[in-house]
C-alpha atoms as a PDB file:
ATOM      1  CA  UNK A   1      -6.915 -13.226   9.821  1.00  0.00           C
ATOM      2  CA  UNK A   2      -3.790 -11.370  11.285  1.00  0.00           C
ATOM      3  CA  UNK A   3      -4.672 -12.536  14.958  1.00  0.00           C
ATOM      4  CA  UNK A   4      -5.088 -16.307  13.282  1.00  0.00           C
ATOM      5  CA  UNK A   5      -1.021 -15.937  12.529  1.00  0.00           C
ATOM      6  CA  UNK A   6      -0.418 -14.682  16.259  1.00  0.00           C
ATOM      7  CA  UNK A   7      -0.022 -11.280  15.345  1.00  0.00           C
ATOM      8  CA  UNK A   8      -1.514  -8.154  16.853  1.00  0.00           C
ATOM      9  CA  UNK A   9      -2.453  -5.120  15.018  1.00  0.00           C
ATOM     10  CA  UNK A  10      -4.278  -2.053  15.442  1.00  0.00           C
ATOM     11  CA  UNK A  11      -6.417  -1.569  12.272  1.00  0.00           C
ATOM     12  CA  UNK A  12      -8.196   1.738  12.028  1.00  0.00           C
ATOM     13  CA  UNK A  13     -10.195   3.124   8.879  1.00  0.00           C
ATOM     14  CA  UNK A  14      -8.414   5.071   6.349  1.00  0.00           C
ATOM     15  CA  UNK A  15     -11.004   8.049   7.313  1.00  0.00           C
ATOM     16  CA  UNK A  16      -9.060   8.709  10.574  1.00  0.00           C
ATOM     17  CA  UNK A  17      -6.095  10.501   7.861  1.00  0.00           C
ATOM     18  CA  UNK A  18      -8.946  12.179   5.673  1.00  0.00           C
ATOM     19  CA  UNK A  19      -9.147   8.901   2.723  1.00  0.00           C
ATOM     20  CA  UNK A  20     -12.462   8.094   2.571  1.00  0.00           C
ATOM     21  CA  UNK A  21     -12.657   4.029   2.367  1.00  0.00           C
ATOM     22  CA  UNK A  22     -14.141   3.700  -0.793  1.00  0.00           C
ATOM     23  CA  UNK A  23     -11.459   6.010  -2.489  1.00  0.00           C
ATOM     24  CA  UNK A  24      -8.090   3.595  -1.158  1.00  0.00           C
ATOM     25  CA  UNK A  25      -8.161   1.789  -4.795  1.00  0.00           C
ATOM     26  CA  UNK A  26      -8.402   4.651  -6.835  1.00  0.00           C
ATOM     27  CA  UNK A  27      -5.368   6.107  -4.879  1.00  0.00           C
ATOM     28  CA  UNK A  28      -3.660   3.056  -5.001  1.00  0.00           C
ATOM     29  CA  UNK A  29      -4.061   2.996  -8.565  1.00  0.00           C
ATOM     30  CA  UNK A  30      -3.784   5.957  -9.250  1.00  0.00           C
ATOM     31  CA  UNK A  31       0.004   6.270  -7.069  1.00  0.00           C
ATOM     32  CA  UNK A  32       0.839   3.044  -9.522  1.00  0.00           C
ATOM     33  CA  UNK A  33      -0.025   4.573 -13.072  1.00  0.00           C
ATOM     34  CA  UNK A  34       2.172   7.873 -11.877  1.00  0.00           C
ATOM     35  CA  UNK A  35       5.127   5.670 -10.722  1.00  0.00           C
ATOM     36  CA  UNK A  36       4.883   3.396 -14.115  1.00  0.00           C
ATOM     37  CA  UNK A  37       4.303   6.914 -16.230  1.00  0.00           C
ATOM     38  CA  UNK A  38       7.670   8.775 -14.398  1.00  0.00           C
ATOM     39  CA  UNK A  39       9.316   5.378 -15.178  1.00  0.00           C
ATOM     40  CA  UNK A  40       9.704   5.147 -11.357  1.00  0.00           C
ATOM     41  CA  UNK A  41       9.763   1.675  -9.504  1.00  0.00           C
ATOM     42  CA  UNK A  42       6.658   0.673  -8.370  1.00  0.00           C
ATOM     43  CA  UNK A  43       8.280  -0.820  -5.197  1.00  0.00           C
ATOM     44  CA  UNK A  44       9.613   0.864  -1.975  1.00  0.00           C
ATOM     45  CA  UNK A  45      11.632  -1.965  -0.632  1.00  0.00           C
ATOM     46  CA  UNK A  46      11.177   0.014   3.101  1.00  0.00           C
ATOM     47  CA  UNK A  47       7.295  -0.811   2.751  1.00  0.00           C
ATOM     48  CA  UNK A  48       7.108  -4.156   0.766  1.00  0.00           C
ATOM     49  CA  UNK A  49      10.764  -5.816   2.258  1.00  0.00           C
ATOM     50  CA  UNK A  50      11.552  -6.791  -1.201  1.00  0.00           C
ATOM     51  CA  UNK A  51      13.963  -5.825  -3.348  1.00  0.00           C
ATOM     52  CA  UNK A  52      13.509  -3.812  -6.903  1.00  0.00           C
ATOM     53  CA  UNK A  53      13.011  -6.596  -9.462  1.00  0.00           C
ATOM     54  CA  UNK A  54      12.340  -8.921  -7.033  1.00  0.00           C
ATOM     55  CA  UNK A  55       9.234 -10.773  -7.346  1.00  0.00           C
END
């Protein structure tokens, strides 16, 4: 799909950092439910290019 949009990209499996594949949701998740908990945003504008609030 990326190389479809003319865009390169070296995609490895999340094993090469230690996640195990089947474990990225969980994590995900799991990262989400802390943020909402801590009342932190659950947006880092750096990542996602959007701002807080912004949908």
């Amino acid at each position: 799909m990326i190389q479809r949009h003319g865009l390169e990209a070296n995609v490895q499996s999340t094993e090469k950092v230690g996640i195990m594949p089947n474990r990225v949701k969980t994590i995900a998740f799991s990262w989400l439910a802390l943020r909402l908990n801590q009342r932190l945003p659950d947006n880092l504008p750096l990542v996602t290019e959007h701002a807080i609030g912004e949908s």
